[in-house]
C-alpha atoms as a PDB file:
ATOM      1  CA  UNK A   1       8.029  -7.212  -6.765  1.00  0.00           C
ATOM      2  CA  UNK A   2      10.482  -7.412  -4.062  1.00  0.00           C
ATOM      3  CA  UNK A   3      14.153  -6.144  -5.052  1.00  0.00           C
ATOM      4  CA  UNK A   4      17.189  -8.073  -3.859  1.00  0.00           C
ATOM      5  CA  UNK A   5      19.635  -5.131  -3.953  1.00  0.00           C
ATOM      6  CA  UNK A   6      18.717  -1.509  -4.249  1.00  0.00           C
ATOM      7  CA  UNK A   7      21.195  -1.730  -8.106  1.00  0.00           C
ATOM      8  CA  UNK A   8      18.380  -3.972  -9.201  1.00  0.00           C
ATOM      9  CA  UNK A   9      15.693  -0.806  -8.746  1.00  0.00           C
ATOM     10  CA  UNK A  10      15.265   1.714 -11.995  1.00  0.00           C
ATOM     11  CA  UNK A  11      14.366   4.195  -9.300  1.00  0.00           C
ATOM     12  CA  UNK A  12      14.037   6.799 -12.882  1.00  0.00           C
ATOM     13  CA  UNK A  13      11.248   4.494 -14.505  1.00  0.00           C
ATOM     14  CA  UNK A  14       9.534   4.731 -11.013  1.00  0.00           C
ATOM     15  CA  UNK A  15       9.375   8.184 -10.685  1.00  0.00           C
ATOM     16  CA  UNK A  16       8.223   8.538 -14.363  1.00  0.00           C
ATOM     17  CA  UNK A  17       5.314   5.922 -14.537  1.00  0.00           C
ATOM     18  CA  UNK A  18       4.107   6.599 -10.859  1.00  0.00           C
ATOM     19  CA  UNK A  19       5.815   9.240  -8.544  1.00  0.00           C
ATOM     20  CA  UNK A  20       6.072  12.095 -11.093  1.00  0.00           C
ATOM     21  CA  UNK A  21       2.604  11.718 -12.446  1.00  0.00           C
ATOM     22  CA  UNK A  22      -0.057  14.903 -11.817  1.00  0.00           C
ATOM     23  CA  UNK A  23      -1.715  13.020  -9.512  1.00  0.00           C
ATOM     24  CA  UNK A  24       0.479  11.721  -7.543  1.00  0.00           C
ATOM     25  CA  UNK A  25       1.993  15.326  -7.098  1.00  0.00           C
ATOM     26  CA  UNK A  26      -1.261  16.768  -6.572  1.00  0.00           C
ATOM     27  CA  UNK A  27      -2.364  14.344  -3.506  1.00  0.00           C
ATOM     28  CA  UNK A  28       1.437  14.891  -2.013  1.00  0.00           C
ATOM     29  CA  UNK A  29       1.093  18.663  -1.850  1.00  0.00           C
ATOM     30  CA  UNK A  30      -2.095  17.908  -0.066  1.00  0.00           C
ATOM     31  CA  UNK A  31      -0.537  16.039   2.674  1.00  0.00           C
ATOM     32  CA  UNK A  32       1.860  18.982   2.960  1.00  0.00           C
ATOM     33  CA  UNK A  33      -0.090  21.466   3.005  1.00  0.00           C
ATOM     34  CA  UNK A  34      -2.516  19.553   5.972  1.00  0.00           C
ATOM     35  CA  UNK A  35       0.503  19.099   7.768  1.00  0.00           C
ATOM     36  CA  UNK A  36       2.205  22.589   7.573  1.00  0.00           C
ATOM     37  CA  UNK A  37      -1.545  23.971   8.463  1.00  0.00           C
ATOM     38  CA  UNK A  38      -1.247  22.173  12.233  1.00  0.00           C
ATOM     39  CA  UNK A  39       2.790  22.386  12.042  1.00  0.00           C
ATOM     40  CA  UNK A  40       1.674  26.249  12.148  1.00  0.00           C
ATOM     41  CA  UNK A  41      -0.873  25.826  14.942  1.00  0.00           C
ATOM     42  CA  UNK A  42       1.829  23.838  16.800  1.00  0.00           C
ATOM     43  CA  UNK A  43      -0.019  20.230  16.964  1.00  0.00           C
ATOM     44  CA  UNK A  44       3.293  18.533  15.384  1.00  0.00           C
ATOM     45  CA  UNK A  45       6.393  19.111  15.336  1.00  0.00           C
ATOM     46  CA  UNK A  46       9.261  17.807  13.074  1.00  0.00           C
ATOM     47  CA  UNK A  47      10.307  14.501  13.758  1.00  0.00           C
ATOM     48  CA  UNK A  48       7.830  13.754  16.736  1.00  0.00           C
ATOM     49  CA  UNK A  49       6.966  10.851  15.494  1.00  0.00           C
ATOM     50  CA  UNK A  50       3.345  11.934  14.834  1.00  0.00           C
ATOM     51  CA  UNK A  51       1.665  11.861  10.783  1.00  0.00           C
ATOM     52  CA  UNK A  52      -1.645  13.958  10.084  1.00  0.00           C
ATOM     53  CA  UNK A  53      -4.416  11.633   9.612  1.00  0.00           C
ATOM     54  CA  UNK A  54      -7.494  12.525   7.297  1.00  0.00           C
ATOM     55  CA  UNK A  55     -10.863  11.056   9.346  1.00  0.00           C
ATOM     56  CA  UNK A  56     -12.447  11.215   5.543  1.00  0.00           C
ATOM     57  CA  UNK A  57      -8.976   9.771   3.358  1.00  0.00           C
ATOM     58  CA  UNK A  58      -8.546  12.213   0.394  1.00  0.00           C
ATOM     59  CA  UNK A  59      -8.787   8.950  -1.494  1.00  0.00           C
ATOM     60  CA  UNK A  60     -12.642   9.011  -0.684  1.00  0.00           C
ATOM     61  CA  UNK A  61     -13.354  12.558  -1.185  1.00  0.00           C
ATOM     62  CA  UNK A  62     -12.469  14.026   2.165  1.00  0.00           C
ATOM     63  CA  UNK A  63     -10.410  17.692   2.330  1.00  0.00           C
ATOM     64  CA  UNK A  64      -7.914  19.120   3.928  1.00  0.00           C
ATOM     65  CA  UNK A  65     -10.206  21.478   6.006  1.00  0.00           C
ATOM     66  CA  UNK A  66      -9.218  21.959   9.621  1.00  0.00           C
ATOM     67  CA  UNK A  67     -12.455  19.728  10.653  1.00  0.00           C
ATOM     68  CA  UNK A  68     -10.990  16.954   8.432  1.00  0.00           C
ATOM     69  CA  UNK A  69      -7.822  16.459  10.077  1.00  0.00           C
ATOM     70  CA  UNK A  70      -6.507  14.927  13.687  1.00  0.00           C
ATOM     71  CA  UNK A  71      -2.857  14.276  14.527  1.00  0.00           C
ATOM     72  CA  UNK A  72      -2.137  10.744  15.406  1.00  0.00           C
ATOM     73  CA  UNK A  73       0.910   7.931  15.691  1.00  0.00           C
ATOM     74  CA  UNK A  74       2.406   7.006  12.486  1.00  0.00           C
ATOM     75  CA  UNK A  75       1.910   3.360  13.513  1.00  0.00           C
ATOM     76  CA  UNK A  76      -1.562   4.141  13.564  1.00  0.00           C
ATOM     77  CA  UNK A  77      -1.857   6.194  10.508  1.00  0.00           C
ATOM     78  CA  UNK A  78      -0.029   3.459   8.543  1.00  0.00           C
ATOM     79  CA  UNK A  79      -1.630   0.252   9.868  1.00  0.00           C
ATOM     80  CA  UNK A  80      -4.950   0.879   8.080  1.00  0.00           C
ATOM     81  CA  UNK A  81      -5.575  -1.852   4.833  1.00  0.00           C
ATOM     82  CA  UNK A  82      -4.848  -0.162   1.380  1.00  0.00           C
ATOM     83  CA  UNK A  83      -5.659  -1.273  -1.760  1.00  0.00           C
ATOM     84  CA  UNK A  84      -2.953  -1.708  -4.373  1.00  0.00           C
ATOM     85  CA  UNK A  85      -2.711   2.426  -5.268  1.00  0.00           C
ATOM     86  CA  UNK A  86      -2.068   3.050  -1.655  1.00  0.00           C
ATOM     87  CA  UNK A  87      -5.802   4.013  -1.162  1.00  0.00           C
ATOM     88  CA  UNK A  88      -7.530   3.215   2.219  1.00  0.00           C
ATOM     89  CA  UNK A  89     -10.360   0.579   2.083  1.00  0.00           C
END
């Protein structure tokens, strides 16, 4: 549902029926933890412009192991189709 004006948004409802849920929290430390493990090898930096992509998306069972992960553009990163949770299809 598209919002006309960010006053129209119950940013407080969002967080408490989808952003603050356990696993929602659980696949975001994830991500952070995947990208502080190549931040630390020096593959990214901050604000390069680069995400960490998952070859196997956590969504379908893949990890955060070393062999799992590849940096690429955040164009390409974000231009795969999701379904309607934000998983990849």
């Amino acid at each position: 549902m598209p919002y006309k004006n960010k006053a129209d948004r119950n940013y407080k409802r969002e967080y408490e029926n989808y952003d603050g849920t356990a696993v929602v929290k659980k696949r975001r430390a994830e991500r952070n933890a995947a990208r502080n493990k190549l931040l630390k090898e020096g593959k990214v930096h901050k604000g390069d412009g680069k995400d960490v992509d998952h070859k196997t998306p956590l969504s379908k069972g893949g990890s955060t192991a070393a062999s799992n992960l590849r940096v690429v553009t955040a164009h390409a990163n974000r231009s795969y189709k999701r379904n309607k949770d934000h998983s990849v299809k």
